[in-house]
Protein backbone atom coordinates (compact mmCIF):
# COMPACT_ATOMS: atom_id res chain seq x y z
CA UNK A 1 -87.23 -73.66 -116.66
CA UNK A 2 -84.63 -71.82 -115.07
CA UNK A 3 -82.10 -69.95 -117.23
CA UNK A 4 -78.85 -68.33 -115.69
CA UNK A 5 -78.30 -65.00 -117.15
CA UNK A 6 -74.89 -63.75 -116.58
CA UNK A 7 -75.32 -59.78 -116.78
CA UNK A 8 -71.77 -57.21 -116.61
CA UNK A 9 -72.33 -54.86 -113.90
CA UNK A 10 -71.62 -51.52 -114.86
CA UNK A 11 -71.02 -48.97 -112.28
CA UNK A 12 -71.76 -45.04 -112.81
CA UNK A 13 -68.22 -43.29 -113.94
CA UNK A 14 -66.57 -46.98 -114.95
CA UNK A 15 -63.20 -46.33 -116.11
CA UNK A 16 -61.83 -49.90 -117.40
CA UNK A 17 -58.83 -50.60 -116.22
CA UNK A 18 -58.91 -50.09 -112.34
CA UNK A 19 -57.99 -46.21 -111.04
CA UNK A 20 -56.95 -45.32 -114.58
CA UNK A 21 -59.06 -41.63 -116.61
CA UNK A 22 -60.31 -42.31 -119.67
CA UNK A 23 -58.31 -40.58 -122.82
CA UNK A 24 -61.16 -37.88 -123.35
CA UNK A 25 -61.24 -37.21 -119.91
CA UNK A 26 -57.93 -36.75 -119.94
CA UNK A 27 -57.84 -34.90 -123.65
CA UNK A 28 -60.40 -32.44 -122.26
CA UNK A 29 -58.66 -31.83 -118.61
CA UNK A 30 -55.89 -30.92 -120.56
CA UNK A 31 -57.26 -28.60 -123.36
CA UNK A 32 -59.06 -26.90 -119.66
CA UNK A 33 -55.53 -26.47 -118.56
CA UNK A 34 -53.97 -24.69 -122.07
CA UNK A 35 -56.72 -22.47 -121.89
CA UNK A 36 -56.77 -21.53 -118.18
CA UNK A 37 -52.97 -21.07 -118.51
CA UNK A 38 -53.70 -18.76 -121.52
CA UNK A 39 -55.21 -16.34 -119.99
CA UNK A 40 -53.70 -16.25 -116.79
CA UNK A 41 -56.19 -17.50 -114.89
CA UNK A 42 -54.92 -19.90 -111.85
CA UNK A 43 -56.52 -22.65 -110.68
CA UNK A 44 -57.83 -21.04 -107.73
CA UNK A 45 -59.07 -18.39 -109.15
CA UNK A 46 -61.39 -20.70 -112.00
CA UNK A 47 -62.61 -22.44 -108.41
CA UNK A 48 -63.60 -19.56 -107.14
CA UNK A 49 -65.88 -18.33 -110.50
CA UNK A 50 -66.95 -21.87 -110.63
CA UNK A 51 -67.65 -22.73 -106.94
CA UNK A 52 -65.04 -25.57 -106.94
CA UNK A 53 -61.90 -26.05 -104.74
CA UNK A 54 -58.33 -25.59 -106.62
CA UNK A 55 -58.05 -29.51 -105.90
CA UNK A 56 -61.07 -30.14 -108.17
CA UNK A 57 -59.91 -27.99 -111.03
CA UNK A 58 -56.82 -30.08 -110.44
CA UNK A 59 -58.47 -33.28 -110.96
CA UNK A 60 -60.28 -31.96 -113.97
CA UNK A 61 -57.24 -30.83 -115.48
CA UNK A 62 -55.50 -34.01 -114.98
CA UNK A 63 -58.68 -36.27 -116.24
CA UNK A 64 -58.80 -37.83 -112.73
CA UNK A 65 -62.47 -36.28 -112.30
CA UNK A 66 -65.02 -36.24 -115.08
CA UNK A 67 -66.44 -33.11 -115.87
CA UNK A 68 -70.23 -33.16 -116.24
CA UNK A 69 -71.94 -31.20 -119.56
CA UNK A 70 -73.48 -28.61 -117.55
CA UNK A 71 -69.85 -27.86 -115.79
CA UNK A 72 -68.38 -28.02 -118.91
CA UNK A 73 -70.76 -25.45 -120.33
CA UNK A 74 -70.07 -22.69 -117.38
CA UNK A 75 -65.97 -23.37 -117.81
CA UNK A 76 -66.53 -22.64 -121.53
CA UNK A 77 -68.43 -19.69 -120.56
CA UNK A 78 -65.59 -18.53 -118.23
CA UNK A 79 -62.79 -18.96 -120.31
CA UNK A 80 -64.79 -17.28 -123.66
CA UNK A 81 -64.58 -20.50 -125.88
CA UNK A 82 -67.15 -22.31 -127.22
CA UNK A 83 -67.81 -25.88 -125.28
CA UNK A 84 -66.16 -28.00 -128.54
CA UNK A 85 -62.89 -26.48 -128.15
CA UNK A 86 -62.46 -28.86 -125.21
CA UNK A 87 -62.77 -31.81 -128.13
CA UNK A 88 -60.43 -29.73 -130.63
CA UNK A 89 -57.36 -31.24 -131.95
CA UNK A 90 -58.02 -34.59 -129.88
CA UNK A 91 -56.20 -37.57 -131.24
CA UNK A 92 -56.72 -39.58 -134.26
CA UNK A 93 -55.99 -43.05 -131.89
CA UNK A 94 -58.39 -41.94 -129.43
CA UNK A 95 -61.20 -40.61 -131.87
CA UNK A 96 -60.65 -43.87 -134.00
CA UNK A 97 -61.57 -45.80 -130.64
CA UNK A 98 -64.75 -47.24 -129.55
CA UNK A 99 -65.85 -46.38 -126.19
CA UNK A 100 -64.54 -49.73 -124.54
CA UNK A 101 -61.36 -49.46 -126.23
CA UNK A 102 -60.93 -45.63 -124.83
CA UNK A 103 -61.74 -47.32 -121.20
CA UNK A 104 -58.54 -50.00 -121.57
CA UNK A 105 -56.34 -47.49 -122.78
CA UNK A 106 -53.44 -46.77 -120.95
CA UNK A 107 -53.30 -42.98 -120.52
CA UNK A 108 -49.85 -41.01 -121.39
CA UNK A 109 -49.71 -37.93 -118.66
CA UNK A 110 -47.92 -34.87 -120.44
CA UNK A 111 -46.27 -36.60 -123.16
CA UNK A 112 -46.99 -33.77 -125.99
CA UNK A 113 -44.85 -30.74 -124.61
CA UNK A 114 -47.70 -28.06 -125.45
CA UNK A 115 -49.01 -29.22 -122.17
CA UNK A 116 -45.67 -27.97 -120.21
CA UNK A 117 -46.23 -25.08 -118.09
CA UNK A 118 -42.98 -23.69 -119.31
CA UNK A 119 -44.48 -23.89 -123.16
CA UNK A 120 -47.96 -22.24 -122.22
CA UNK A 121 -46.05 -19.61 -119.74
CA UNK A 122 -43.63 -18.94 -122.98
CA UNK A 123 -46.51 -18.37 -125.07
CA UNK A 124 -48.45 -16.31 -122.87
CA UNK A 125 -45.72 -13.84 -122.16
CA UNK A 126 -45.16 -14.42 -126.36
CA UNK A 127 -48.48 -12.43 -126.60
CA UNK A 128 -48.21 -9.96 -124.04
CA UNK A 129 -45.37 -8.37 -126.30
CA UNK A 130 -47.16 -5.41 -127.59
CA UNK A 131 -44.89 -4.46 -130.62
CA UNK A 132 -45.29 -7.21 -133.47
CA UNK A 133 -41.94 -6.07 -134.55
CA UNK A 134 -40.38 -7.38 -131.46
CA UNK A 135 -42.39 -10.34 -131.22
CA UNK A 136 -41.06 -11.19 -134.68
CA UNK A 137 -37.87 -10.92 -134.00
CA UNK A 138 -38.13 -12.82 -130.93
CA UNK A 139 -40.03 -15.26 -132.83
CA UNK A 140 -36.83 -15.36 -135.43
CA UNK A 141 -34.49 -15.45 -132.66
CA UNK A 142 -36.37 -18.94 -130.73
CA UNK A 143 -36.57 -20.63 -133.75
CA UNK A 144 -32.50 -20.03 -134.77
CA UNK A 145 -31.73 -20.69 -131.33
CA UNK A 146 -33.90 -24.37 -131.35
CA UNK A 147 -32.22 -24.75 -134.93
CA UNK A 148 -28.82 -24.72 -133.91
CA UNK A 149 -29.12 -26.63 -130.91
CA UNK A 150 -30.94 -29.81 -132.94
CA UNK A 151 -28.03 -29.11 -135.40
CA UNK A 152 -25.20 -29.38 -133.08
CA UNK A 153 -26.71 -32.46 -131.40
CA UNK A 154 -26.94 -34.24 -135.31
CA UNK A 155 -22.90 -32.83 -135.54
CA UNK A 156 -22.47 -34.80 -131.76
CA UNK A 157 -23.81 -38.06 -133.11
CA UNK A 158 -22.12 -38.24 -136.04
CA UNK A 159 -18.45 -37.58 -133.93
């Protein structure tokens, strides 16, 4: 009696849809990249306490490359944070997910702006003001500046 059994091939590192990082992937890359940024670390210089090329850190950062549990243990090591922060503040849709849904969906690149360069640089040099007086007032001063910029665009639209 011959039966045909029809098995789904899986290959090691299968993404789903064809050439396209899975959300964590991507989630964690990017959470590698606030905290690099943070403390002024470059990508060449992570390489080079790793033993990776800049162009790997790159992938990592942009989800392109997984990043294997014992890597990911030595970058939380180097950047002093423990390994779940890479998982921290991930998103509901993708947590809510199961694994096969993750691998179809289609990945948004830099769509929340706290992955801008510009916002970590900002809040890096934020920090290294020393007085907390000054950083408060600069703090003050941002946050009226953003305020009457979103209120002048509402006074555009309504014109």
């Amino acid at each position: 009696m011959n039966k045909e059994v029809t098995v789904e091939k899986r290959t090691r590192g299968q993404r789903g849809i064809k050439g396209q990082s899975n959300p964590v992937d991507v989630h964690v890359g990017a959470r590698l990249r606030l905290r690099r940024t943070l403390i002024g670390l470059s990508q060449s210089q992570l390489g080079r306490d790793i033993g990776l090329t800049f162009q790997q850190v790159q992938k990592y950062e942009r989800g392109a490359n997984r990043i294997g549990a014992s890597r990911l243990y030595d970058l939380a090591s180097i950047l002093d944070v423990p390994v779940s922060f890479f998982f921290d503040d991930m998103p509901e849709e993708i947590k809510q997910k199961t694994p096969e849904q993750r691998r179809q969906t289609d990945v948004k690149h830099e769509a929340d702006p706290m992955h801008r360069r510009e916002t970590l640089e900002l809040v890096r040099a934020y920090y290294r003001i020393i007085d907390p007086g000054v950083r408060k007032k600069f703090f003050e001063l941002v946050k009226a500046m953003g305020a009457g910029e979103a209120n002048e665009e509402v006074m555009e639209r309504h014109r």
